[in-house]
Protein backbone atom coordinates (compact mmCIF):
# COMPACT_ATOMS: atom_id res chain seq x y z
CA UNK A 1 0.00 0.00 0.00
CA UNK A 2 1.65 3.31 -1.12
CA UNK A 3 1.54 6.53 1.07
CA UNK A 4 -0.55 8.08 -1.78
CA UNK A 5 -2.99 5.73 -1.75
CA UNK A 6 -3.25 5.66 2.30
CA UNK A 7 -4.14 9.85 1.57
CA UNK A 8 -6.84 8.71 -0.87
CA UNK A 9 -8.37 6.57 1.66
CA UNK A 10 -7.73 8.50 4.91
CA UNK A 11 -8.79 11.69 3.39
CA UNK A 12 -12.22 13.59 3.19
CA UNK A 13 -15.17 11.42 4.43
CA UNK A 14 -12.64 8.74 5.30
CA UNK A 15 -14.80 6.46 3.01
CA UNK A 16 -12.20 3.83 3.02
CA UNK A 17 -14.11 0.57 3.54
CA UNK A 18 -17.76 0.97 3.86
CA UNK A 19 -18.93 -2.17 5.91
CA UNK A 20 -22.30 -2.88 8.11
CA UNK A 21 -21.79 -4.35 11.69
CA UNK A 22 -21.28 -8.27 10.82
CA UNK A 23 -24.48 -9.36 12.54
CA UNK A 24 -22.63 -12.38 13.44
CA UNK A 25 -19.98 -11.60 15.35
CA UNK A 26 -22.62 -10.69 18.36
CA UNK A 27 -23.02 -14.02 19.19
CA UNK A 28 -19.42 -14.42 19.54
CA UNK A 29 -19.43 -11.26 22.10
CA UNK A 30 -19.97 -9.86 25.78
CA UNK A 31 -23.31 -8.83 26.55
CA UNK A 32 -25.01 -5.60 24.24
CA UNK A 33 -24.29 -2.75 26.94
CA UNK A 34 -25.87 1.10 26.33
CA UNK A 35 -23.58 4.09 26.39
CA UNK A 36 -25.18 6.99 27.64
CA UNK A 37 -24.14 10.28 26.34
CA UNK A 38 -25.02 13.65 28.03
CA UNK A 39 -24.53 16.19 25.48
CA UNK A 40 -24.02 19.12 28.30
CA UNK A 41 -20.42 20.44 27.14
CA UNK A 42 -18.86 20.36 30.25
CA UNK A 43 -15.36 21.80 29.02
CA UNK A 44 -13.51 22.95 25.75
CA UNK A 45 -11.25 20.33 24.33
CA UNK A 46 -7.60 22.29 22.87
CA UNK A 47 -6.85 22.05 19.37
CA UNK A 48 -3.23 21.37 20.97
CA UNK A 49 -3.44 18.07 22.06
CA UNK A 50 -2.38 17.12 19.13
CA UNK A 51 0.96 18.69 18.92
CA UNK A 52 4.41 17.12 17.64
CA UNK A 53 8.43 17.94 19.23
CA UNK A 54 11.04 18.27 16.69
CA UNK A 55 14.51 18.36 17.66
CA UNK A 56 17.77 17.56 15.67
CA UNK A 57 19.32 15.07 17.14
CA UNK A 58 22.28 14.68 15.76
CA UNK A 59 24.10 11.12 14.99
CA UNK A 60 21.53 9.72 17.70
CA UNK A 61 19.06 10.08 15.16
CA UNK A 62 18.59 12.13 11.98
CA UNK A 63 15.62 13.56 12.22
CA UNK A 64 15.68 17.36 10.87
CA UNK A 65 18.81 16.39 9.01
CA UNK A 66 16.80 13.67 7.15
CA UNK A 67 13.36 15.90 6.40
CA UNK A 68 15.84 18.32 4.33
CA UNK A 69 16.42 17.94 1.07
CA UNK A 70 19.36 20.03 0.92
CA UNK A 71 19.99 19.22 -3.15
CA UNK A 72 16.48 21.45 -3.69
CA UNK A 73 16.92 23.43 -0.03
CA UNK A 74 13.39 22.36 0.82
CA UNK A 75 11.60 20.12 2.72
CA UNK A 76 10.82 16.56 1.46
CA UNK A 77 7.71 16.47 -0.24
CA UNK A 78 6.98 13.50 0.58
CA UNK A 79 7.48 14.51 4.31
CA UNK A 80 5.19 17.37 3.76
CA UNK A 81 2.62 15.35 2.59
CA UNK A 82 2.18 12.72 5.37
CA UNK A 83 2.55 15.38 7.74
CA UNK A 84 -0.06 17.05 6.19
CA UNK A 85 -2.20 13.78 6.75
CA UNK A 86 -1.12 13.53 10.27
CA UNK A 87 -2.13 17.66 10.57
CA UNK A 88 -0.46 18.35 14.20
CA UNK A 89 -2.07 21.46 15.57
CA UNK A 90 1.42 22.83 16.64
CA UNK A 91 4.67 21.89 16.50
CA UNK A 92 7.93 22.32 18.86
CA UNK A 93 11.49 23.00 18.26
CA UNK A 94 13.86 22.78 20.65
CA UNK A 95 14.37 20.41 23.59
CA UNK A 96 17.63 19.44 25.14
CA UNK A 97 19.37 21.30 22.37
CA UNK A 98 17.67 24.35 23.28
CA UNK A 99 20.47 24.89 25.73
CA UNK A 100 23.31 25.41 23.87
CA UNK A 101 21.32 26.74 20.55
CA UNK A 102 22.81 29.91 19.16
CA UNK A 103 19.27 31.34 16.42
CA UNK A 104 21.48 33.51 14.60
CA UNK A 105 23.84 30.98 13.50
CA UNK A 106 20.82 29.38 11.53
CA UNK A 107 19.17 32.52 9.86
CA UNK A 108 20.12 34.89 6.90
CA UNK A 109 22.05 33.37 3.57
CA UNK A 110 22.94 29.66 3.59
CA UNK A 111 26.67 30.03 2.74
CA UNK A 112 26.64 32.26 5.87
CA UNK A 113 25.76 30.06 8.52
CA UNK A 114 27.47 28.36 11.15
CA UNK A 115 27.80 24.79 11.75
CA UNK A 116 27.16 23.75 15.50
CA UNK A 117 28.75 21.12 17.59
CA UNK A 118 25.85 19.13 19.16
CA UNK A 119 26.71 18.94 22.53
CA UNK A 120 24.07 15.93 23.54
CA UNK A 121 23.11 14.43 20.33
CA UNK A 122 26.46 13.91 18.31
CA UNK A 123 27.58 15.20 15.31
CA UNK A 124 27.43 18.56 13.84
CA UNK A 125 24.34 20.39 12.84
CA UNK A 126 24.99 22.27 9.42
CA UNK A 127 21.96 24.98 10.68
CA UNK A 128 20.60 25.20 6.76
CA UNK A 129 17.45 24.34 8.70
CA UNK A 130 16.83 27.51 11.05
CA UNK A 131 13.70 29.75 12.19
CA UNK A 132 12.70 30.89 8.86
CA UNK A 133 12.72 27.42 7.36
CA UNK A 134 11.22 25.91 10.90
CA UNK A 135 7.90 28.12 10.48
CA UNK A 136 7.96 27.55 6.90
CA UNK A 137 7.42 23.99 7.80
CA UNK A 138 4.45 24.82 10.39
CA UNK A 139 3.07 26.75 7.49
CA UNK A 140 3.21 24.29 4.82
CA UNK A 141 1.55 21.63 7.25
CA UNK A 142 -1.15 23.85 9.21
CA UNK A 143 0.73 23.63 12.36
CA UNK A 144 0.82 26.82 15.00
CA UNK A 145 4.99 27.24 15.92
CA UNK A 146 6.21 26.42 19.80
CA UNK A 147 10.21 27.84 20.39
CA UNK A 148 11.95 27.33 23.13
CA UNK A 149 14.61 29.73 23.86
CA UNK A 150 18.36 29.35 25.31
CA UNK A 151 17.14 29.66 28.80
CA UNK A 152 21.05 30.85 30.19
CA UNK A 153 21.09 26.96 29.24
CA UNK A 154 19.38 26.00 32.30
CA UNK A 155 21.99 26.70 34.31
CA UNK A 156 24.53 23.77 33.25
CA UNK A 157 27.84 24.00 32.51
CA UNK A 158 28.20 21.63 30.32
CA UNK A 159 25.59 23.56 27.96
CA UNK A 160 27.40 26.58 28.53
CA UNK A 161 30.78 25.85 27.08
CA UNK A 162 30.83 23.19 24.53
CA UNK A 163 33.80 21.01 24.17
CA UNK A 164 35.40 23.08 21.60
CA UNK A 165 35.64 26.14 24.18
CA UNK A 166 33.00 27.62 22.96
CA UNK A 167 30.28 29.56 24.95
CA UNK A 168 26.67 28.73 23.73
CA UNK A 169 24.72 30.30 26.78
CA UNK A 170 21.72 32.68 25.76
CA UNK A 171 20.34 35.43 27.60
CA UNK A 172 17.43 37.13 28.12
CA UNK A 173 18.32 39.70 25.64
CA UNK A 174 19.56 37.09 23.21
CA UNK A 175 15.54 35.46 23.29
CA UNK A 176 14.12 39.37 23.24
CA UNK A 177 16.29 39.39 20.18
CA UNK A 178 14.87 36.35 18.68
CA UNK A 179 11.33 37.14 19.54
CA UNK A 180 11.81 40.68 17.92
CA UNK A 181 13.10 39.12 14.53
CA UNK A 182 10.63 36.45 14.25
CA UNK A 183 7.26 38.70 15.43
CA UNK A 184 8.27 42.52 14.70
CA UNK A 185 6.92 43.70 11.15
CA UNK A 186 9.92 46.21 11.00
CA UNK A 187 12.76 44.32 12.44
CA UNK A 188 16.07 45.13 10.02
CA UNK A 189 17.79 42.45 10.19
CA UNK A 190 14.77 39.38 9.21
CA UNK A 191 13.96 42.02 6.62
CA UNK A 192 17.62 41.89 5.35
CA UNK A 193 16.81 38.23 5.20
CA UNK A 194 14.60 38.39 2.83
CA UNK A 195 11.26 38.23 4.84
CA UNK A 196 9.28 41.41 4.78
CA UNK A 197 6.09 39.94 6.81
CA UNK A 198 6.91 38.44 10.21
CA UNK A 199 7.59 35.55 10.97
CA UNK A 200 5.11 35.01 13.69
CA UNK A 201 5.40 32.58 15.97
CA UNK A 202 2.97 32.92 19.18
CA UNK A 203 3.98 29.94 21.98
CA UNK A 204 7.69 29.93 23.41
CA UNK A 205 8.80 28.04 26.44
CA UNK A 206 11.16 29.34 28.86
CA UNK A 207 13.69 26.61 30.01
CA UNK A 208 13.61 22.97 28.89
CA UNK A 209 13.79 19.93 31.65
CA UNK A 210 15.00 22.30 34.05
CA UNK A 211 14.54 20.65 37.12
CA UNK A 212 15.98 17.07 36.10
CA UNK A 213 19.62 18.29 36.57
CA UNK A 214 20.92 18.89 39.79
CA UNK A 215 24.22 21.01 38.51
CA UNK A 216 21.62 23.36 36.84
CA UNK A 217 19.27 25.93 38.41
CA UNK A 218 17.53 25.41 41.31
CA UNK A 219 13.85 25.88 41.84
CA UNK A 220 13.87 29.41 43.42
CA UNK A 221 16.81 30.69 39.99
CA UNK A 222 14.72 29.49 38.05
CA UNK A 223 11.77 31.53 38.56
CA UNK A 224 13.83 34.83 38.73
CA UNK A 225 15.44 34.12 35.58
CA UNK A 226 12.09 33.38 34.29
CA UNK A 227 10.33 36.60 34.97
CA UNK A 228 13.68 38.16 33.74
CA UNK A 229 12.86 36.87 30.30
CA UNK A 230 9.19 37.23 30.34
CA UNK A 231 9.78 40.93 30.84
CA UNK A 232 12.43 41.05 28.17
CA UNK A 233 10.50 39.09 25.81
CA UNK A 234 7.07 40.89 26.47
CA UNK A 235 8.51 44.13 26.14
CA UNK A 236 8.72 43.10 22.29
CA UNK A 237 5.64 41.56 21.87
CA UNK A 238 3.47 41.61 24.74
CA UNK A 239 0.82 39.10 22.85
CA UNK A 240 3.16 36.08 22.59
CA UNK A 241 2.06 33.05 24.81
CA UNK A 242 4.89 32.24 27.55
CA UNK A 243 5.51 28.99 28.87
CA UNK A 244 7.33 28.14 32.30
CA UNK A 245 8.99 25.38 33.58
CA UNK A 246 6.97 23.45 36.58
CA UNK A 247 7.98 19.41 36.69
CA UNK A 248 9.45 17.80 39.61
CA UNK A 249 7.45 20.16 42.26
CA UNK A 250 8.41 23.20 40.98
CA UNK A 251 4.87 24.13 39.72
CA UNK A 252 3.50 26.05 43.26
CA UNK A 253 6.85 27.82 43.24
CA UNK A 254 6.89 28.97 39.76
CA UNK A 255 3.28 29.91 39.98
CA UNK A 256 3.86 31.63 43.67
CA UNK A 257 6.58 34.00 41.96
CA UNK A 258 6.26 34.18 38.68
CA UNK A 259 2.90 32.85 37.52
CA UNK A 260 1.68 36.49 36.49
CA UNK A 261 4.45 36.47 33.43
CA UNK A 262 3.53 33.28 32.00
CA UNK A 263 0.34 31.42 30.65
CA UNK A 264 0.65 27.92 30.84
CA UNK A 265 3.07 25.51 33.40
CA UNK A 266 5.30 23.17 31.53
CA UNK A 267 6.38 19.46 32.44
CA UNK A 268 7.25 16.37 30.73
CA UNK A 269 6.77 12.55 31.31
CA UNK A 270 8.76 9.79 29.16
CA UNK A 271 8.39 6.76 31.11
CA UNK A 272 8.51 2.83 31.08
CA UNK A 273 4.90 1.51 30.99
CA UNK A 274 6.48 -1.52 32.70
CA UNK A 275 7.84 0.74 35.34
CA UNK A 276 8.35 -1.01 38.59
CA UNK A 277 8.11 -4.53 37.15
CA UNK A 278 11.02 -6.57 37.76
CA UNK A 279 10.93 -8.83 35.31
CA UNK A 280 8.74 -6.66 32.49
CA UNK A 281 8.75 -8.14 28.83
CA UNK A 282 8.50 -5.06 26.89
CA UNK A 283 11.96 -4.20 27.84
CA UNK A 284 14.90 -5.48 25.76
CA UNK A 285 12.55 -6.30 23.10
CA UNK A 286 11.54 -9.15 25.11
CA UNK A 287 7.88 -8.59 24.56
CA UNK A 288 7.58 -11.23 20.95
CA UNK A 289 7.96 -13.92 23.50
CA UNK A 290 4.47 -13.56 25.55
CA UNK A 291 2.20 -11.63 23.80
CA UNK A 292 -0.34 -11.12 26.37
CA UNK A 293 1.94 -10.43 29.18
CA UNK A 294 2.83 -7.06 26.88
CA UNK A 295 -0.82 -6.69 25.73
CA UNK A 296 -1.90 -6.01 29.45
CA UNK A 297 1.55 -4.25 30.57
CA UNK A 298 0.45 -1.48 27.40
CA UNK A 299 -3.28 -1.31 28.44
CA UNK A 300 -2.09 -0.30 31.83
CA UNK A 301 0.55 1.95 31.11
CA UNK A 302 -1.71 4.89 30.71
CA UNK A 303 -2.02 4.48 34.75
CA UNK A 304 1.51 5.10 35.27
CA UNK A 305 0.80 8.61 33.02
CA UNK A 306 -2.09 9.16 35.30
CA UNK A 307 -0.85 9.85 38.15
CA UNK A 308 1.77 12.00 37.00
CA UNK A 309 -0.62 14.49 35.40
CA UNK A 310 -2.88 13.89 38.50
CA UNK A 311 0.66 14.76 40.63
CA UNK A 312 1.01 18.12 38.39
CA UNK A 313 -2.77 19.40 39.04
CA UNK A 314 -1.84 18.87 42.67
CA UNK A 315 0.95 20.96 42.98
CA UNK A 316 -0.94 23.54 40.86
CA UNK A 317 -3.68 23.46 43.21
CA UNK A 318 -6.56 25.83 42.51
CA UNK A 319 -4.52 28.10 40.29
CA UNK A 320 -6.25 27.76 37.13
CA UNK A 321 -3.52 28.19 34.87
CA UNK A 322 -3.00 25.70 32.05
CA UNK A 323 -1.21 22.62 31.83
CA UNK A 324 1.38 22.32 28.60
CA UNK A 325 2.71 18.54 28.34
CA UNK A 326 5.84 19.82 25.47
CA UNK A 327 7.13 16.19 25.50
CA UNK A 328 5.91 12.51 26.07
CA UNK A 329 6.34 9.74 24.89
CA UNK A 330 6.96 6.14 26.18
CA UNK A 331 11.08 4.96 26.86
CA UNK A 332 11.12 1.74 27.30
CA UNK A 333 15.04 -0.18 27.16
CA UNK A 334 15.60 -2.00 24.10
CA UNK A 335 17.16 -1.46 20.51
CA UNK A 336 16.17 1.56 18.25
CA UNK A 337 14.45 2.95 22.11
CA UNK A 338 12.34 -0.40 21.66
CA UNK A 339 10.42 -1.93 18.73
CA UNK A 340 7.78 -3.11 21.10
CA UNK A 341 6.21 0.54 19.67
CA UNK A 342 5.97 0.01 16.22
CA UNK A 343 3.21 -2.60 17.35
CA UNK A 344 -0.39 -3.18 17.24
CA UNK A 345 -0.53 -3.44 20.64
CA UNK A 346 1.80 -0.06 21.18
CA UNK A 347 -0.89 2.08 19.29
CA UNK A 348 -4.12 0.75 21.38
CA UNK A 349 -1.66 1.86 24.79
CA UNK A 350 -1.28 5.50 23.18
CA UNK A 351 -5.20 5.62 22.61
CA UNK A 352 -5.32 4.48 26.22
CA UNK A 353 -3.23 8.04 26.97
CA UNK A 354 -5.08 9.85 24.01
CA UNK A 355 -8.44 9.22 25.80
CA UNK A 356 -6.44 10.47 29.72
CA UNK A 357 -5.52 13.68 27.64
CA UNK A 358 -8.99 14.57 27.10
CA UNK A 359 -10.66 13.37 30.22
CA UNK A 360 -7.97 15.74 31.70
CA UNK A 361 -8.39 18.39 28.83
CA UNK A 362 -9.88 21.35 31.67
CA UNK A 363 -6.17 22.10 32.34
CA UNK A 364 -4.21 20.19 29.57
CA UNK A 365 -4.10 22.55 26.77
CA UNK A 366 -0.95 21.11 25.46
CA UNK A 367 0.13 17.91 24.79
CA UNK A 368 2.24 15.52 22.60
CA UNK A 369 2.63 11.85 22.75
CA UNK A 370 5.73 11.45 20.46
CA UNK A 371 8.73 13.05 19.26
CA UNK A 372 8.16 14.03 15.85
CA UNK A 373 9.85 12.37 13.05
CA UNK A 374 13.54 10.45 12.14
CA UNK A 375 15.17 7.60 10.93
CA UNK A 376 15.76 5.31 14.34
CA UNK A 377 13.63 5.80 17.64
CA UNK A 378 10.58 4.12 17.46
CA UNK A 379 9.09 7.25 19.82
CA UNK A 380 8.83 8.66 16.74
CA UNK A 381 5.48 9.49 15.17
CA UNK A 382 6.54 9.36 11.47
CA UNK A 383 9.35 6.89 10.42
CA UNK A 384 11.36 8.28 7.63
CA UNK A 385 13.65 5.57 5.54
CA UNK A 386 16.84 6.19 4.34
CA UNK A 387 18.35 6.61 2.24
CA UNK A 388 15.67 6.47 0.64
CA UNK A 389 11.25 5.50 1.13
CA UNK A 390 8.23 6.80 1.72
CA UNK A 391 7.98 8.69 5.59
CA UNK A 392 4.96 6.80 6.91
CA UNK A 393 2.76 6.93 10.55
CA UNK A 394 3.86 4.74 13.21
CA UNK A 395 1.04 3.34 15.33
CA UNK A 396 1.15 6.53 17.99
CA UNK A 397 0.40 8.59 14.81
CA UNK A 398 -1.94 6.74 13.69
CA UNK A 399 -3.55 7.10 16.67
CA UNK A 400 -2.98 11.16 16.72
CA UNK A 401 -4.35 11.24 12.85
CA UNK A 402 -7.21 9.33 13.72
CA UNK A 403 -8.63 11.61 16.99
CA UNK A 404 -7.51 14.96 15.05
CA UNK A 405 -9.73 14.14 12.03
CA UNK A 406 -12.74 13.08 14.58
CA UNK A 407 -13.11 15.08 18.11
CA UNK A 408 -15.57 17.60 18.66
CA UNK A 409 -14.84 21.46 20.55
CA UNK A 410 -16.40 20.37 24.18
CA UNK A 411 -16.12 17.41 26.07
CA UNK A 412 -18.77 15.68 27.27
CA UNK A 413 -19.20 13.09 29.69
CA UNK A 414 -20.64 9.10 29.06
CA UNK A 415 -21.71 6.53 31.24
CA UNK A 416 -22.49 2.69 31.11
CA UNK A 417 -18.71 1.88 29.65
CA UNK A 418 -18.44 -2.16 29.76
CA UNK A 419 -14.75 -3.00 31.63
CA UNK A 420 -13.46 -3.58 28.31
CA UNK A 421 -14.23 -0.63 26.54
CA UNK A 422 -12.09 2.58 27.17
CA UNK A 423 -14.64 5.77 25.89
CA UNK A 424 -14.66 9.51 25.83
CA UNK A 425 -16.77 11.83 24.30
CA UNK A 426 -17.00 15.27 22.91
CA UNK A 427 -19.27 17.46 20.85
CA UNK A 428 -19.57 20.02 18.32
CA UNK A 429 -23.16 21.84 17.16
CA UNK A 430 -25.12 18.23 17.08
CA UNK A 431 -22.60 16.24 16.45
CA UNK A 432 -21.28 13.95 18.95
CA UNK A 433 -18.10 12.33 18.65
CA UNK A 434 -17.02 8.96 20.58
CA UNK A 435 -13.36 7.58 20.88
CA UNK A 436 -13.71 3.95 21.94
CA UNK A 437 -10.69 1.62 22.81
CA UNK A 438 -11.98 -1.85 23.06
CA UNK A 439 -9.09 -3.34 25.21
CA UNK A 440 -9.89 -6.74 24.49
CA UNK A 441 -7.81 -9.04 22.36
CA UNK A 442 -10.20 -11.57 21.38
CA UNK A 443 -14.10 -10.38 22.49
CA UNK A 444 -15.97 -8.53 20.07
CA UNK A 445 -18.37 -6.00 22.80
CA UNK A 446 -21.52 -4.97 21.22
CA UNK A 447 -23.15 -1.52 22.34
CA UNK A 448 -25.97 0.82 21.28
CA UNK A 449 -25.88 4.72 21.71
CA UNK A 450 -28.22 7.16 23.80
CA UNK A 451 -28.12 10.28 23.66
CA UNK A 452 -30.04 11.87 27.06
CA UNK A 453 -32.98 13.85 25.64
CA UNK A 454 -31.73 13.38 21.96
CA UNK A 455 -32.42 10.55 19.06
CA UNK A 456 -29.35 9.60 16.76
CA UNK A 457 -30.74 10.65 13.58
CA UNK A 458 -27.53 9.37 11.61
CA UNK A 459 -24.49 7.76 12.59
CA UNK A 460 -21.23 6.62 11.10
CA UNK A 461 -17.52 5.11 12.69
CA UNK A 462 -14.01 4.98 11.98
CA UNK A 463 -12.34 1.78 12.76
CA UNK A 464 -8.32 1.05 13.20
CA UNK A 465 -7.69 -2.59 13.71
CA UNK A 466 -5.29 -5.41 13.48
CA UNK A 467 -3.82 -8.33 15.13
CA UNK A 468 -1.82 -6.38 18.45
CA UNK A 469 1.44 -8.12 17.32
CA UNK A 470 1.07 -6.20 13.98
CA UNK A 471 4.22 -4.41 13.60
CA UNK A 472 4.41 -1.16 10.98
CA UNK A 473 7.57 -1.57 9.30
CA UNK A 474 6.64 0.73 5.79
CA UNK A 475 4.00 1.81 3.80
CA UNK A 476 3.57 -1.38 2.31
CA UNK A 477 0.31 -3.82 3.40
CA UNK A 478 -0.35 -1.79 5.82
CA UNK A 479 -3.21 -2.79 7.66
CA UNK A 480 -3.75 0.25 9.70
CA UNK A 481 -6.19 2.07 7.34
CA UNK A 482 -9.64 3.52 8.33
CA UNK A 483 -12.75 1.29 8.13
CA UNK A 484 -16.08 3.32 7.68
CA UNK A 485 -19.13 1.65 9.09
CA UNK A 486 -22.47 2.52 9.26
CA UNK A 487 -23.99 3.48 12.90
CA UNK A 488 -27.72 1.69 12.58
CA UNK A 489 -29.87 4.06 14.56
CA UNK A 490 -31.21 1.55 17.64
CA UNK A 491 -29.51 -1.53 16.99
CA UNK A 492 -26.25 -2.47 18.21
CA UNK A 493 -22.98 -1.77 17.37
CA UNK A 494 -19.88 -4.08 17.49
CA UNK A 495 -16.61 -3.26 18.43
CA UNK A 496 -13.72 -5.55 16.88
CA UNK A 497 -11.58 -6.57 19.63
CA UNK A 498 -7.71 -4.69 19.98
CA UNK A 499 -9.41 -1.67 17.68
CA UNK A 500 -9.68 2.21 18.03
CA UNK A 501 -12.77 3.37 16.67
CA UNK A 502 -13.79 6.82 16.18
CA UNK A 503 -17.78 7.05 16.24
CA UNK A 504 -19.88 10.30 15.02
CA UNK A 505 -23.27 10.38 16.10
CA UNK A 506 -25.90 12.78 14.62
CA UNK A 507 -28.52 13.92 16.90
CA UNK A 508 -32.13 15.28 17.23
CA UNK A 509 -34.65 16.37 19.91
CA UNK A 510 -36.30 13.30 21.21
């Protein structure tokens, strides 16, 4: 199956496979339960929960180096386009390299720029892809643009000076600077560049993983420094959204003395969804020899996630400032960071944390589940082959795709969920949109819809499914392509067992 022909199917309508609930496969199920929907919007569901991280990383793996094609000095087409498909709300740049990342090395004329040693990744970074080219990319793809500045690189020394000698620390003047050339409709020197109309990018986040380092700043430096740049930076452009570092129990500090600069309180979670467990088969790659032992480690892993967003609204407390998850994804030990997640049974976990993100969507306003794109880490949303291939989803994207196409503004709340059925709902106008995990591997669970005070008038669903052990190695036979079914108004609906389905649900006045 060719990329193009996955854009064909996946694209408006979704009108893939049209197939009616086989009638048969009831008898083969759980009990018909009723999910009951109350369409009272109870909150408004971001736009950025969709959001992707990219960072180069170097000889670790070749992410931004591999989207460029640097014989045309443009973006891979091909990259573009499955991107496109995948349509991330917003899109990051920056991370660990953030720290030692000097902007005006990588803007102005190509044959001007300055390589970069890449102090954590490996390698040197040529900088032909910079700010200009990095919003050109959010443009292309319909994406809003996250930076994250030099933050005096977090305090660490080993940021600071590179190996060469050099000094790569950035101040707050340095990220005013930056700020003023991206956002400023008369700045000189962007102008110079070649780019008359700004830039514009709206989000940046003030330090990066701050609070993992203990040779870095501390809890109560880190707040100065961050109202020093939020004054800096505002006094450019006092619209720009400003992100502050809060992980690790820093939130009630950060909020306590600086929490009237910034708008949203960052923190990050990779984690092991075998965490804890001594002898836990999805490490090492271990996880082809029992199946189910991984199949219930993944459906559980989005409990681990739990409680650390749970931990984060705690040390927030009533403070009703937004929650901005900039990077997630799982880690898990093994080759290539694991190719447990390039599975079946991978993607159903991530709609597991999809489904968290929006029960928790009243203060999440920003979150990712992957790093973007590269060649290696199966983290990675989109996979792209060298030296040559077509970039294609991993399962966590397909995931992401499938939720971005098919969520409504508000959530809304649902009751009567079976145990193995993981559901959340949302709504726009009089639509109503379900995501439904059905956690099972083998039981097909049968369901009919209710809508309190409401008839479904016409209904329709989006099915991802495969065998868990499925693993997405190309574009080719890939299984993972949408299913449209028809939602039979008062008769029950069956949900394939290990499948994602994303229902919409018409509705009327009773």
């Amino acid at each position: 199956m060719h990329r193009r022909t996955f854009i064909k199917m996946a694209g408006a309508g979704s009108a893939s496979l049209t197939i009616r609930p086989d009638i048969s496969l009831a008898a083969k199920a759980t009990a018909n339960t009723t999910l009951t929907i109350n369409p009272t919007p109870l909150f408004a569901l971001s736009p950025h929960l969709y959001m992707q991280f990219m960072e180069p990383l170097g000889t670790t793996d070749s992410s931004v180096e591999a989207s460029w094609d640097h014989g045309q000095n443009r973006w891979k087409p091909e990259l573009i386009d499955v991107t496109k498909e995948l349509a991330p709300s917003m899109v990051r740049w920056g991370g660990n390299f953030s720290a030692y990342y000097k902007w005006r090395e990588a803007v102005g004329p190509r044959e001007n720029r300055i390589p970069m040693l890449n102090t954590d990744w490996g390698g040197i970074e040529t900088n032909q892809i910079g700010t200009a080219e990095f919003v050109d990319f959010c443009q292309q793809v319909g994406a809003e643009s996250l930076m994250c500045v030099n933050f005096e690189s977090d305090g660490l020394p080993r940021y600071a000076v590179n190996g060469k000698g050099e000094k790569r620390t950035g101040d707050s003047k340095e990220a005013a600077a930056w700020v003023d050339y991206c956002n400023n409709p008369s700045n000189k020197e962007r102008i110079r560049h070649g780019f008359k109309d700004p830039l514009r990018i709206g989000y940046w986040q003030l330090g990066n993983e701050t609070s993992y380092r203990k040779e870095g700043f501390d809890m109560r430096t880190a707040a100065q420094k961050t109202i020093e740049f939020s004054k800096a930076i505002r006094a450019v452009d006092p619209s720009v959204k400003l992100i502050g570092w809060g992980d690790s129990g820093w939130a009630k500090h950060m909020l306590d003395t600086a929490g009237e600069h910034i708008d949203y309180i960052a923190f990050h979670h990779m984690f092991d969804p075998g965490e804890g467990m001594e002898n836990s088969c999805v490490k090492n790659n271990e996880y082809r020899k029992d199946p189910a032992a991984t199949w219930e480690i993944l459906m559980n892993g989005y409990k681990i996630h739990e409680q650390k967003i749970l931990k984060v609204r705690e040390e927030v407390g009533s403070d009703q400032i937004p929650l901005a998850l900039t990077e997630c994804h799982y880690s898990i030990p093994g080759r290539n960071r694991c190719e447990v997640l390039s599975s079946w049974a991978a993607g159903m976990s991530y709609a597991r944390i999809m489904n968290l993100h929006e029960r928790q969507g009243d203060r999440l306003k920003i979150a990712t589940m992957a790093d973007f794109c590269g060649t290696r880490w199966q983290v990675n949303a989109i996979m792209i082959p060298v030296p040559t291939g077509q970039p294609f989803m991993m399962p966590v994207a397909k995931i992401m795709w499938l939720y971005r196409k098919h969520t409504g503004q508000d959530f809304i709340n649902i009751t009567g969920m079976p145990s193995e059925l993981d559901v959340t709902a949302s709504r726009t106008d009089d639509t109503i949109y379900l995501h439904v995990v059905n956690t099972s591997r083998s039981r097909h669970i049968p369901a009919t819809f209710a809508i309190e005070g409401h008839s479904v008038s016409v209904g329709k669903a989006f099915e991802l499914s495969t065998d868990p052990e499925f693993e997405l190695m190309s574009t080719k036979d890939d299984p993972l392509l949408p299913k449209s079914r028809e939602v039979v108004a008062g008769q029950p609906f069956t949900f394939t067992p290990a499948s994602v389905t994303a229902v919409e649900l018409t509705m009327k006045k009773a």
